[in-house]
N, C-alpha and C. Protein backbone atom coordinates (compact mmCIF):
# COMPACT_ATOMS: atom_id res chain seq x y z
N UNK A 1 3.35 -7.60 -6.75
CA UNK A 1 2.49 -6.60 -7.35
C UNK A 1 3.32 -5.35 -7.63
N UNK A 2 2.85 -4.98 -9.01
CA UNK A 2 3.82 -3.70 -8.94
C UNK A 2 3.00 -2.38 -8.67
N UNK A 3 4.04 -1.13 -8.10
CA UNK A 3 2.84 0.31 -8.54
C UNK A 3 2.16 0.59 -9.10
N UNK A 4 2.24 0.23 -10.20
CA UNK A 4 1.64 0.48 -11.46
C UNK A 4 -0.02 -0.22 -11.24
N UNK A 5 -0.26 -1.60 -10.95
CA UNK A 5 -0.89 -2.45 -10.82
C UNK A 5 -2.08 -2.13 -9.93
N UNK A 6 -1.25 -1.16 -8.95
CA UNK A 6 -2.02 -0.92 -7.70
C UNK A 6 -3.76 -0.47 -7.62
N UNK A 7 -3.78 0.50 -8.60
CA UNK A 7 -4.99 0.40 -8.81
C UNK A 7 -6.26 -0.12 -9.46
N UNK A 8 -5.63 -1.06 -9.86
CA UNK A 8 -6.17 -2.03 -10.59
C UNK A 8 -7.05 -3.11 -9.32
N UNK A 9 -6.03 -3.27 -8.53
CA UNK A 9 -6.06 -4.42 -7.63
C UNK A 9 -7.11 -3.94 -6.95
N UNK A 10 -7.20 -2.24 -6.40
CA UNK A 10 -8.21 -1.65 -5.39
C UNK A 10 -9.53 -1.65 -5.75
N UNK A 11 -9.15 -1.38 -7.17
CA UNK A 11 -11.03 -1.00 -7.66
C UNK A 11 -11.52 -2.22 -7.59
N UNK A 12 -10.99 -3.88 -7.19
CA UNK A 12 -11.75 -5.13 -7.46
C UNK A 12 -11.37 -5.41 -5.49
N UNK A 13 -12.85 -4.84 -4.92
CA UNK A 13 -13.00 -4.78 -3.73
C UNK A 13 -12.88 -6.37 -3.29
N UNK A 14 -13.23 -7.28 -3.38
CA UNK A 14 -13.42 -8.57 -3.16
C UNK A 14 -11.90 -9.57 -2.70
N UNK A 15 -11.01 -8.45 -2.83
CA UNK A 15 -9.92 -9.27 -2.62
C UNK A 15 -9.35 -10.01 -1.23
N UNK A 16 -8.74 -10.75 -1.03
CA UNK A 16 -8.20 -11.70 -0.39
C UNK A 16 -7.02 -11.26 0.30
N UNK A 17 -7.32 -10.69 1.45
CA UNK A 17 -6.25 -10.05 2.22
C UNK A 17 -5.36 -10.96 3.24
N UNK A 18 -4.05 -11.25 2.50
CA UNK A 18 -3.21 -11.90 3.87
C UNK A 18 -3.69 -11.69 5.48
N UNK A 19 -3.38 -12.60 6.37
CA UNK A 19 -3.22 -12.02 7.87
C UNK A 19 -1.43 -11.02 7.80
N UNK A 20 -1.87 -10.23 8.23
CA UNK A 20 -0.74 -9.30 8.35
C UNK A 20 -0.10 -9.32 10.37
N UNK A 21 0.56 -10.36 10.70
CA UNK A 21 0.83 -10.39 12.17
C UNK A 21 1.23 -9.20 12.76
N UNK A 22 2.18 -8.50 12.09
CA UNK A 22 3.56 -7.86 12.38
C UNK A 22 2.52 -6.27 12.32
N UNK A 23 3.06 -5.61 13.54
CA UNK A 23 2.35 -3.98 13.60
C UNK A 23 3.23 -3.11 13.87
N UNK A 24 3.29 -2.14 12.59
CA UNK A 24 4.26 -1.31 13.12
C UNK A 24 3.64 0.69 13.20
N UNK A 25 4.25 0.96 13.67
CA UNK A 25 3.80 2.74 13.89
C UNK A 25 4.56 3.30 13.11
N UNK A 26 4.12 3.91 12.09
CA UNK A 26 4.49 5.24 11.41
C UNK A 26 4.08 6.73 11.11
N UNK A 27 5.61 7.47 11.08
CA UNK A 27 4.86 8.53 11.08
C UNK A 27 5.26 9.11 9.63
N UNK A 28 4.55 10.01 8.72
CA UNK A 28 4.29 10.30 7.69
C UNK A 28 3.99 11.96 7.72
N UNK A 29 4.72 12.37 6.43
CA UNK A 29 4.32 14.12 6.47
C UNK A 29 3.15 14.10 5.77
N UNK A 30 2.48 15.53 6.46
CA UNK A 30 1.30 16.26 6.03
C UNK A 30 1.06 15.61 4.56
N UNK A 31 1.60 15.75 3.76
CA UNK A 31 1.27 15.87 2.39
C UNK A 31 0.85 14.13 1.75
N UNK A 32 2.09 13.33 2.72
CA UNK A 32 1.68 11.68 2.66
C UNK A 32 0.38 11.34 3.15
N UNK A 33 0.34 12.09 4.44
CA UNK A 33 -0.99 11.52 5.04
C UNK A 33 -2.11 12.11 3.65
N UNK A 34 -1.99 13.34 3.54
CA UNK A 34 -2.72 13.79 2.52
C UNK A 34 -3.27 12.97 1.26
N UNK A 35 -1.91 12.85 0.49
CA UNK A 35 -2.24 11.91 -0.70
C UNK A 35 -3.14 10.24 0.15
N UNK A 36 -2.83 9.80 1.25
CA UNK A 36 -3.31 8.23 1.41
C UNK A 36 -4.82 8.73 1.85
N UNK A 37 -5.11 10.02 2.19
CA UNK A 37 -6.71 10.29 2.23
C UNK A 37 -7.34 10.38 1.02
N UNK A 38 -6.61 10.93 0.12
CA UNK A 38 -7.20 11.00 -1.22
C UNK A 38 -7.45 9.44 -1.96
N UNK A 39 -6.01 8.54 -1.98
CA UNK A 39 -6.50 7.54 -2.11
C UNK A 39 -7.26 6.68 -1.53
N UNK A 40 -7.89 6.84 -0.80
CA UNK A 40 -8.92 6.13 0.47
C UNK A 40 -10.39 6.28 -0.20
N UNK A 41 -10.26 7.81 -0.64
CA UNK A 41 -11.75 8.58 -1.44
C UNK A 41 -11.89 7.92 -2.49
N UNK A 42 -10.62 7.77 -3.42
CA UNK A 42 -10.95 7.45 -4.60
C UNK A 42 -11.43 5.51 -4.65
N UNK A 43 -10.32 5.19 -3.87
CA UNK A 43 -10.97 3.63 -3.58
C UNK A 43 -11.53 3.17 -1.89
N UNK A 44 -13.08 3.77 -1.90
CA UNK A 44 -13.51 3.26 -0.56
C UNK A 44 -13.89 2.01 -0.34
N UNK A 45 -13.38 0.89 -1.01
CA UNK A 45 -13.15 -0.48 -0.47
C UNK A 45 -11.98 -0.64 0.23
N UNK A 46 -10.97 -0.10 0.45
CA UNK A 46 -10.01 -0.09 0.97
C UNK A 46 -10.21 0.87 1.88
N UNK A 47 -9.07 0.23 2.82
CA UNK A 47 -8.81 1.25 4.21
C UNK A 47 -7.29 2.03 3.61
N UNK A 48 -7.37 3.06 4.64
CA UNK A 48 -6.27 3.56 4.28
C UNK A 48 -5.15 2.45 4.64
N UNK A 49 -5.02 1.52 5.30
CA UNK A 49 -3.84 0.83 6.32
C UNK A 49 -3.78 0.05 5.03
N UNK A 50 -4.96 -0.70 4.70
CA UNK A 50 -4.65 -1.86 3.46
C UNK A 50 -3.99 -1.14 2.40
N UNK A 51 -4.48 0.32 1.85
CA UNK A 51 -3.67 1.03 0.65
C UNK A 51 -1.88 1.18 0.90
N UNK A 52 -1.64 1.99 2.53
CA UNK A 52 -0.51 1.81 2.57
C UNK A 52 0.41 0.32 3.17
N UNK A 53 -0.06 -0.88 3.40
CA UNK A 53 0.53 -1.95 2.81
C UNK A 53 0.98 -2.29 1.76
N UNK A 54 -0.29 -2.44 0.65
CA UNK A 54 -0.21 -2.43 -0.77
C UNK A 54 1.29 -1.17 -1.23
N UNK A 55 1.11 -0.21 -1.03
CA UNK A 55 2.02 0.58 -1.34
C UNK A 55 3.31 -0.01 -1.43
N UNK A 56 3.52 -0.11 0.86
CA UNK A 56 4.72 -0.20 1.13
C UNK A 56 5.45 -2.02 0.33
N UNK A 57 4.60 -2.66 0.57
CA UNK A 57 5.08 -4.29 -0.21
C UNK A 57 5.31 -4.07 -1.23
N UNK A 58 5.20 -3.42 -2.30
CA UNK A 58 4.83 -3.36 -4.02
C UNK A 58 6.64 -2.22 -3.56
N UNK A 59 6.94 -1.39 -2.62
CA UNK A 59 8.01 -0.49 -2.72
C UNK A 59 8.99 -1.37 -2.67
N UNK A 60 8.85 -2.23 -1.58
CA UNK A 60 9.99 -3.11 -0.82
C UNK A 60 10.37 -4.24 -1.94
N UNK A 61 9.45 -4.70 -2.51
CA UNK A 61 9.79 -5.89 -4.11
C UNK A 61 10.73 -5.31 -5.01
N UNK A 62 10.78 -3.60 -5.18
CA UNK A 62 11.49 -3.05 -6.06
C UNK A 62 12.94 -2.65 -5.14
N UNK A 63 13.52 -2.98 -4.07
CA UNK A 63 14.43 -2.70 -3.45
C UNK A 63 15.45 -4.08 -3.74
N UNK A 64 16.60 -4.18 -4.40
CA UNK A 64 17.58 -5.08 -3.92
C UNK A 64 17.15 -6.04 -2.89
N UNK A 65 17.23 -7.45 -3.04
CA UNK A 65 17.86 -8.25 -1.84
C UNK A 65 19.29 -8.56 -1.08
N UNK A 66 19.82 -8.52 -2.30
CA UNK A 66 21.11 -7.94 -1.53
C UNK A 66 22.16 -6.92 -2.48
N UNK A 67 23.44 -7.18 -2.10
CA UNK A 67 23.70 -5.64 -2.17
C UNK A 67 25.00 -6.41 -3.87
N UNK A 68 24.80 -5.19 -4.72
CA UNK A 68 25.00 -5.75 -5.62
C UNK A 68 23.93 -6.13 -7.03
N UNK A 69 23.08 -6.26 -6.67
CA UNK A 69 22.05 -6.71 -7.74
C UNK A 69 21.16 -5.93 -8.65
């Protein structure tokens, strides 16, 4: 999924959420937490945790697999 896409995907509440095993703790500045409240408002079918998944997976696809590419 790309960024771009992202809101596309949110406004169609019905979606099909992986099991996500893996839990991790982050911490985020004022202004991040900020913007993921705003997006929470604008799409309240989503949680904030599912928005920043969506985010962080859709970031990590656009990163190299390895080094070189």
């Amino acid at each position: 999924m790309k960024l771009s896409e992202l809101p596309q995907q949110w406004e169609q509440n019905d979606q099909q959420r992986p099991e996500r095993p893996h839990h991790y703790q982050v911490h985020v500045a004022l202004e991040d937490a900020a913007r993921l409240k705003a997006l929470a408002a604008l799409y309240p079918g989503q949680s904030e945790e599912d928005l920043l998944n969506d985010l962080l997976e859709a970031a990590l696809k656009k990163v190299p697999q390895a080094r070189g590419e």
